[in-house]
C-alpha atoms as a PDB file:
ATOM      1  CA  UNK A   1       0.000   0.000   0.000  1.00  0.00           C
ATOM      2  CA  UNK A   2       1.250   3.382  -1.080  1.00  0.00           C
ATOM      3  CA  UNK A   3       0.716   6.366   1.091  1.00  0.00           C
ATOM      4  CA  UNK A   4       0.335   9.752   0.141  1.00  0.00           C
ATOM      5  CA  UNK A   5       1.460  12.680   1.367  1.00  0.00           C
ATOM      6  CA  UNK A   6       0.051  16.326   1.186  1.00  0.00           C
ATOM      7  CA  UNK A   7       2.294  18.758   0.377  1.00  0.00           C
ATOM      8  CA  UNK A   8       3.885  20.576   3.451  1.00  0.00           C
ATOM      9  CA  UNK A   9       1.957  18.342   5.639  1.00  0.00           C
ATOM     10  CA  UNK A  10       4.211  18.385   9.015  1.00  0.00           C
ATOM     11  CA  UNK A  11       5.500  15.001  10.362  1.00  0.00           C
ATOM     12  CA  UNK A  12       4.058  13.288  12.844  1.00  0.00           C
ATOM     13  CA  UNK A  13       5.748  13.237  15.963  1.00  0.00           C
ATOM     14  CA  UNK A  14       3.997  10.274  17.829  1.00  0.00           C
ATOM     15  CA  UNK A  15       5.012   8.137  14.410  1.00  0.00           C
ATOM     16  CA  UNK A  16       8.917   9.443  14.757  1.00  0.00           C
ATOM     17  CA  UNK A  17       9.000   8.374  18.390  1.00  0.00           C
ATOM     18  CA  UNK A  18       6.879   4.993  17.418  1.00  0.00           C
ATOM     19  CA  UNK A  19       9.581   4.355  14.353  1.00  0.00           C
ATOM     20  CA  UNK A  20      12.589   5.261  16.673  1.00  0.00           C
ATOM     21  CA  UNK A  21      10.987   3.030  19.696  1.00  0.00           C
ATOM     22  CA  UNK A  22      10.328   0.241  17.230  1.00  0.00           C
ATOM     23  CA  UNK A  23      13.613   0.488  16.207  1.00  0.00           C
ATOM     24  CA  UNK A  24      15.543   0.482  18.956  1.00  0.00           C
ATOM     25  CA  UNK A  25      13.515  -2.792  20.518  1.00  0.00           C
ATOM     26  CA  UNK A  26      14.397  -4.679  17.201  1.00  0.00           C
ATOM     27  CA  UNK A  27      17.829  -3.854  17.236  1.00  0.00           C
ATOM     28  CA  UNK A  28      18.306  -4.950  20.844  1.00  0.00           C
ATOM     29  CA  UNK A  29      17.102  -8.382  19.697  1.00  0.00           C
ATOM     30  CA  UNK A  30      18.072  -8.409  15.833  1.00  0.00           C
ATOM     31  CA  UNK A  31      20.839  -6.234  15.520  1.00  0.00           C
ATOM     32  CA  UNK A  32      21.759  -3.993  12.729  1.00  0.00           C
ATOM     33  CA  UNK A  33      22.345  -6.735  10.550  1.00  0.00           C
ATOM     34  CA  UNK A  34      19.008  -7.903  11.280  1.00  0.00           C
ATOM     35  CA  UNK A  35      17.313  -4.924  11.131  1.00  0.00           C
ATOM     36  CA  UNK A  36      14.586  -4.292   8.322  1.00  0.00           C
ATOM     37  CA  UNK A  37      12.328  -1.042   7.435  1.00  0.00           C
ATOM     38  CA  UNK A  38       9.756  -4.147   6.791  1.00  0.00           C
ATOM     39  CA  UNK A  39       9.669  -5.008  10.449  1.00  0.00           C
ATOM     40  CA  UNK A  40       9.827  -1.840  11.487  1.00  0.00           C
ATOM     41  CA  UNK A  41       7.012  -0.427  10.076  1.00  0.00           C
ATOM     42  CA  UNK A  42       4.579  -3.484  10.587  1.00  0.00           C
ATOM     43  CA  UNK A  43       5.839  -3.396  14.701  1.00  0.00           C
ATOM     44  CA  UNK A  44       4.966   0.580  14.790  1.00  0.00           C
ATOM     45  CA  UNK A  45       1.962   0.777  13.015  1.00  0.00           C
ATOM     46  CA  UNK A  46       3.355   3.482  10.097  1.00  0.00           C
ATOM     47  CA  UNK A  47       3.727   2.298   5.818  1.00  0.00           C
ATOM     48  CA  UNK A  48       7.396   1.774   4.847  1.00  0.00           C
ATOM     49  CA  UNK A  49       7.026   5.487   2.858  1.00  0.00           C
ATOM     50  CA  UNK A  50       6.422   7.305   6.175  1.00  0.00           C
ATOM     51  CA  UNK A  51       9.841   5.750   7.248  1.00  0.00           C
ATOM     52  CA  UNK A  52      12.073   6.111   3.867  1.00  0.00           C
ATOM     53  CA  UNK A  53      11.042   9.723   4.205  1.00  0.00           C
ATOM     54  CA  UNK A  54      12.773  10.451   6.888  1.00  0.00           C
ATOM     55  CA  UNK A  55      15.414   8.076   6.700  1.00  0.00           C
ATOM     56  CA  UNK A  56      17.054   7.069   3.628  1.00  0.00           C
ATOM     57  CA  UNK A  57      18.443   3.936   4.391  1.00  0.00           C
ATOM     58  CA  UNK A  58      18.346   1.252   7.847  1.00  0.00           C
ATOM     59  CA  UNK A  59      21.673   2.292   8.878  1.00  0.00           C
ATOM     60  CA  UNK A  60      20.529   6.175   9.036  1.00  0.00           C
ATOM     61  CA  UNK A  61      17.340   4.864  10.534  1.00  0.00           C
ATOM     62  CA  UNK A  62      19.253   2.945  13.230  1.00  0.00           C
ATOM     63  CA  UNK A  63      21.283   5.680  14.362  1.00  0.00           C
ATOM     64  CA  UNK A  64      19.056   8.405  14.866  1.00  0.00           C
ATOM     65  CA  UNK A  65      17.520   5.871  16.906  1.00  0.00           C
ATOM     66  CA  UNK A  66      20.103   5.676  18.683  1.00  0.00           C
ATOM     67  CA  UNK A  67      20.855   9.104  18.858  1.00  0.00           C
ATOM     68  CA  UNK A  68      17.470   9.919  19.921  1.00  0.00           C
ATOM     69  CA  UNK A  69      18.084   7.133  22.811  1.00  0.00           C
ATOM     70  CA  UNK A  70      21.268   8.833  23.617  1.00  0.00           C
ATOM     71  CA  UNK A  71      19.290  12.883  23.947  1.00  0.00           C
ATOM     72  CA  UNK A  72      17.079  11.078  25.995  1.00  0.00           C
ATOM     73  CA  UNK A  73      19.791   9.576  28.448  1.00  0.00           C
ATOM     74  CA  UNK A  74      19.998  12.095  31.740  1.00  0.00           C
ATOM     75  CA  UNK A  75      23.635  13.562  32.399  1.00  0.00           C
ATOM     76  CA  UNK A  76      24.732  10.973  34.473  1.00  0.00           C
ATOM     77  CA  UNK A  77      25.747  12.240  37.704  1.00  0.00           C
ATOM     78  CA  UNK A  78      28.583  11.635  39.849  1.00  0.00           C
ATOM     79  CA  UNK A  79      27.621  10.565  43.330  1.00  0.00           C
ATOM     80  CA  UNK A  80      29.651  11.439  46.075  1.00  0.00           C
ATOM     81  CA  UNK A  81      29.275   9.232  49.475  1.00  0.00           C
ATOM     82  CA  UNK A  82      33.205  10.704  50.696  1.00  0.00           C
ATOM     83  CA  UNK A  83      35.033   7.752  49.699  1.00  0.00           C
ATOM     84  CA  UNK A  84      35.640   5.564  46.649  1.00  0.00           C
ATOM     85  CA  UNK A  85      33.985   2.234  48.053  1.00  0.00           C
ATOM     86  CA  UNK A  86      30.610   4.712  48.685  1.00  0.00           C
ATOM     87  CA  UNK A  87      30.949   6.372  45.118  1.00  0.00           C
ATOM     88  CA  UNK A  88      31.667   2.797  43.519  1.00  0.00           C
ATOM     89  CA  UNK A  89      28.525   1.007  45.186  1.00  0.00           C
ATOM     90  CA  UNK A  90      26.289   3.964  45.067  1.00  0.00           C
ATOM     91  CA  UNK A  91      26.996   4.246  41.029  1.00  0.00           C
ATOM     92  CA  UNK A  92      26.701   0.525  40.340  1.00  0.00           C
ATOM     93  CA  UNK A  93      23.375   0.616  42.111  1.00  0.00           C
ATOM     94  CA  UNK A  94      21.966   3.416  39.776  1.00  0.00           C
ATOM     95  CA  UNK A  95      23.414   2.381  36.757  1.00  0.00           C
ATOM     96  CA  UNK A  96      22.556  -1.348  36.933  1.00  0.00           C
ATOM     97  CA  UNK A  97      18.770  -0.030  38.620  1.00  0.00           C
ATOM     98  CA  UNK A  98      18.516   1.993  34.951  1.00  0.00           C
ATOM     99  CA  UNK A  99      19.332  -0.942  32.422  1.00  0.00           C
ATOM    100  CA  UNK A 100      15.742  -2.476  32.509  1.00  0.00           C
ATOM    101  CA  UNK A 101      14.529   1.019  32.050  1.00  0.00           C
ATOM    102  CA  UNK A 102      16.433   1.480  29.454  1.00  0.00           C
ATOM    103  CA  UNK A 103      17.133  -1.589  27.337  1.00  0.00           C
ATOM    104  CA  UNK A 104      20.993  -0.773  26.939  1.00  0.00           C
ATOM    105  CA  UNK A 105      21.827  -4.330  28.486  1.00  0.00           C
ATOM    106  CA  UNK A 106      19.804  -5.916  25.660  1.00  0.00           C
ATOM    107  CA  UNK A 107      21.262  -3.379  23.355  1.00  0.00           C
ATOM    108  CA  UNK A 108      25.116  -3.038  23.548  1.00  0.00           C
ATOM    109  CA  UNK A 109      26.188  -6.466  23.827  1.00  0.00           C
ATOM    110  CA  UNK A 110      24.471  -7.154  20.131  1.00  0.00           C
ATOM    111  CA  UNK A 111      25.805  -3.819  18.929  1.00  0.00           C
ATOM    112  CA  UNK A 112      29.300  -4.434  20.239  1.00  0.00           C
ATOM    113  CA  UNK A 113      29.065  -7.438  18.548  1.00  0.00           C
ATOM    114  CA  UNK A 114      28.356  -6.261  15.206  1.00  0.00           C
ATOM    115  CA  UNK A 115      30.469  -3.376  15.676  1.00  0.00           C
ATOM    116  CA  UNK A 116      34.337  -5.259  15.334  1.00  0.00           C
ATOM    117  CA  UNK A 117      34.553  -5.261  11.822  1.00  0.00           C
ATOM    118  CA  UNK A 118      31.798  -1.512  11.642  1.00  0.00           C
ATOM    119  CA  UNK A 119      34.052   1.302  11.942  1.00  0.00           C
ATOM    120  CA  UNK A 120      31.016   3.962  11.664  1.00  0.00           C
ATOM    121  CA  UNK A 121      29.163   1.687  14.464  1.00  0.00           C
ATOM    122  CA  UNK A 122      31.269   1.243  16.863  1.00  0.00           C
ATOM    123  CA  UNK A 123      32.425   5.112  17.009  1.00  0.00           C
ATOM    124  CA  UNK A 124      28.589   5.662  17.597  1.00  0.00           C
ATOM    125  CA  UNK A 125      28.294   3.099  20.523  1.00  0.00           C
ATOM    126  CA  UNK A 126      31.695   4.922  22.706  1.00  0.00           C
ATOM    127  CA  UNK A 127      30.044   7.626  22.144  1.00  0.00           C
ATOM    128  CA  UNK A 128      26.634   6.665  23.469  1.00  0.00           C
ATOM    129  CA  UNK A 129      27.362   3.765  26.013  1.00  0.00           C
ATOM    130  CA  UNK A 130      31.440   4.511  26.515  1.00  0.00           C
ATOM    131  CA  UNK A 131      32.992   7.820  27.155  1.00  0.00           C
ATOM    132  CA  UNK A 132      30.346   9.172  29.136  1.00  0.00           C
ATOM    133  CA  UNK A 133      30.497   6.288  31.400  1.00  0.00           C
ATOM    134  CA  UNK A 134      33.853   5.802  31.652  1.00  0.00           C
ATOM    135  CA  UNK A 135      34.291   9.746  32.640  1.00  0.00           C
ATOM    136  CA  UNK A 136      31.676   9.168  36.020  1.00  0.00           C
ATOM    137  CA  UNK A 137      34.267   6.268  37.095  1.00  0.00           C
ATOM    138  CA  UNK A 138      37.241   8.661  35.823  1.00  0.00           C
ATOM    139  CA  UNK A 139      36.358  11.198  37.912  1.00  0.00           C
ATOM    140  CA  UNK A 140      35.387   9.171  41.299  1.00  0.00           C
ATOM    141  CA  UNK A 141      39.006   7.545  40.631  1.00  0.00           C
ATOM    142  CA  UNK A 142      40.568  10.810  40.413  1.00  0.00           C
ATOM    143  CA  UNK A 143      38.963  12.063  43.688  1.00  0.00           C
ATOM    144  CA  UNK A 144      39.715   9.282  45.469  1.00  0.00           C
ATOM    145  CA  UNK A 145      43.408  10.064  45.007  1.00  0.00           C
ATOM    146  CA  UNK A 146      43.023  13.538  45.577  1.00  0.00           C
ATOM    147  CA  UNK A 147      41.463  12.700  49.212  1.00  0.00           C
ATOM    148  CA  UNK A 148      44.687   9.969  49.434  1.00  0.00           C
ATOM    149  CA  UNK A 149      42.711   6.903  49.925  1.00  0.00           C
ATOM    150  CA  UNK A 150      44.135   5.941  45.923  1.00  0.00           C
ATOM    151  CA  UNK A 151      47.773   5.850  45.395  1.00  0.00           C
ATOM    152  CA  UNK A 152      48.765   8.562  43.562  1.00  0.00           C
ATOM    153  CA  UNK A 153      50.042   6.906  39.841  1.00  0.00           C
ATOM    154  CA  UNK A 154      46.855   5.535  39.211  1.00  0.00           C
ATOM    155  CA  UNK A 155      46.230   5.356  35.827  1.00  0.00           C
ATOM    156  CA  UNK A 156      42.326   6.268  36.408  1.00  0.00           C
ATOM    157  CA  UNK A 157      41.248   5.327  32.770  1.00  0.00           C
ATOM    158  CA  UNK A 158      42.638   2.028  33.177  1.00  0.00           C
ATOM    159  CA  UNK A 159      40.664   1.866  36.847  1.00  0.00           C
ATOM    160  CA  UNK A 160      37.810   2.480  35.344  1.00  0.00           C
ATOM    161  CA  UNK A 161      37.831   0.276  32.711  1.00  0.00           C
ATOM    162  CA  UNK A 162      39.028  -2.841  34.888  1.00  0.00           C
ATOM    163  CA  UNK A 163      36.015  -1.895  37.117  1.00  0.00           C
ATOM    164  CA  UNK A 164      33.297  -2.183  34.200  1.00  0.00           C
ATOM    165  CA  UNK A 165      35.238  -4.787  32.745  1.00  0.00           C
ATOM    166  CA  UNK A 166      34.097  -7.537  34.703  1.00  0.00           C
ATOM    167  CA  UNK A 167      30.193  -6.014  35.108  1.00  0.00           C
ATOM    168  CA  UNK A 168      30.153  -6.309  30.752  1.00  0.00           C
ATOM    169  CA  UNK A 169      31.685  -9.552  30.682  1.00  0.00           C
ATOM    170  CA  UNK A 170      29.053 -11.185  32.897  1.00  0.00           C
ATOM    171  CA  UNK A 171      26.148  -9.698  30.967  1.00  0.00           C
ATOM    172  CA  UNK A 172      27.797 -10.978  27.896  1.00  0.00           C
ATOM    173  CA  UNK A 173      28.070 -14.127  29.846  1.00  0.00           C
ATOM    174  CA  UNK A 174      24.622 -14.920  31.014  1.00  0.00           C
ATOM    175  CA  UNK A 175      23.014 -13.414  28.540  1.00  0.00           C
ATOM    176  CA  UNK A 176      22.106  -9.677  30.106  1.00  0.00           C
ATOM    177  CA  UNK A 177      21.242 -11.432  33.201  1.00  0.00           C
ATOM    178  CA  UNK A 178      21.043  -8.115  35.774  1.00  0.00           C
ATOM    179  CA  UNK A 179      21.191 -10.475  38.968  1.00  0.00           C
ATOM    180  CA  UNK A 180      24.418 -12.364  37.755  1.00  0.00           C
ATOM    181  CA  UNK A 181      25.988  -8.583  36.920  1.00  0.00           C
ATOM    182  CA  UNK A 182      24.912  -7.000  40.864  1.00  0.00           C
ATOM    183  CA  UNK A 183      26.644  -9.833  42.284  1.00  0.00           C
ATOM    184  CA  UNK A 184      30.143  -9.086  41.190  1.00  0.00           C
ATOM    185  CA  UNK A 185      29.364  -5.846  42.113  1.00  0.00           C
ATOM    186  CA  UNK A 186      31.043  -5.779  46.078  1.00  0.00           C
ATOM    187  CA  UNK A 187      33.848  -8.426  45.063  1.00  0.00           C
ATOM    188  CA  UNK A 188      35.031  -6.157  41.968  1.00  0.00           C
ATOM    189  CA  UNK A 189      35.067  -2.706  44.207  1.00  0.00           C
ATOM    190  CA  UNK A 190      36.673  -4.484  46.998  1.00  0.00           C
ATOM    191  CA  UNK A 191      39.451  -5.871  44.369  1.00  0.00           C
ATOM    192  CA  UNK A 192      39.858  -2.764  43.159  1.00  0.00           C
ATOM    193  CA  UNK A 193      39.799  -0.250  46.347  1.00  0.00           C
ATOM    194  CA  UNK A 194      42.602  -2.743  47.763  1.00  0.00           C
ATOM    195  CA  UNK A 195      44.689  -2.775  44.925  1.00  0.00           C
ATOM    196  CA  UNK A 196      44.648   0.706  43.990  1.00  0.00           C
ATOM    197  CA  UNK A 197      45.526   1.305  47.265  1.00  0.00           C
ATOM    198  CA  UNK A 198      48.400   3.722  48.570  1.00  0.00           C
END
């Protein structure tokens, strides 16, 4: 079915967040590779035209999906408990408590998947689910250093990576299961704080 369009007729927000939502849900579970504008106009409701007129192609499609998921993300904040332990914990609990809201745990592990051999992709991905993480656990590694309870050559990039290391490898592991990822939680932070250590 063909659908036609008055001229100058404005676009229709509720379908651009329906197409983006749609979107989003089927590449959490299909991936980009798996993605079609077929699947994603029968799940929200809108004729393939209403989509290829606003996106050219799946892979534009995709990523203002993604970018739309990304404007939508609040600033994350940085707690601050007083010590590194407190900041650790309390930031685990909020970021891990946000996934199901989300979808990201569904979402990244398929993306990061797909995105080894897609330059384009995996750019977009650090700089959705990456950097701004990473700069949260940056910063409670610098303070932590600052207030002496860090030594003070740290290498706090590498800190925070080792501590989301481990939280990303058992969601890939059990398959984005969010109890298996809290439970490493403690053990990782108390690896961590003792190591890093003055």
């Amino acid at each position: 079915m063909t659908e036609t369009r008055k001229p100058g007729r404005p676009r229709s927000a509720e379908a651009d967040q329906a197409i983006l939502r749609t979107t989003l849900e089927l590449l959490a579970t299909e991936g980009l590779r798996g993605l079609s504008v077929e699947q994603v106009a029968e799940r929200a409701g809108v004729g393939k035209a209403t989509i290829y007129r606003r996106w050219s192609t799946k892979r534009e499609l995709a990523e203002a999906a993604l970018n739309a998921f990304f404007a939508q993300l609040e600033p994350p904040a940085v707690p601050d408990t007083g010590n590194v332990r407190g900041d650790l914990r309390e930031l685990a609990r909020l970021r891990l408590g946000l996934l199901p809201i989300t979808g990201a745990h569904l979402l990244l592990p398929r993306l990061a998947m797909e995105s080894v051999d897609d330059p384009h992709l995996y750019r977009l991905i650090r700089k959705i689910f990456i950097e701004p993480e990473r700069a949260i656990f940056v910063e409670i590694f610098r303070r932590g250093v600052e207030r002496g309870e860090l030594r003070e050559d740290l290498d706090l990039a590498l800190a925070a990576d080792i501590f989301r290391g481990p939280l990303v490898f058992r969601l890939l592991m059990s398959r984005s299961d969010l109890k298996q990822a809290r439970a490493i939680v403690e053990p990782v932070i108390d690896i961590i704080v003792r190591g890093a250590a003055p």
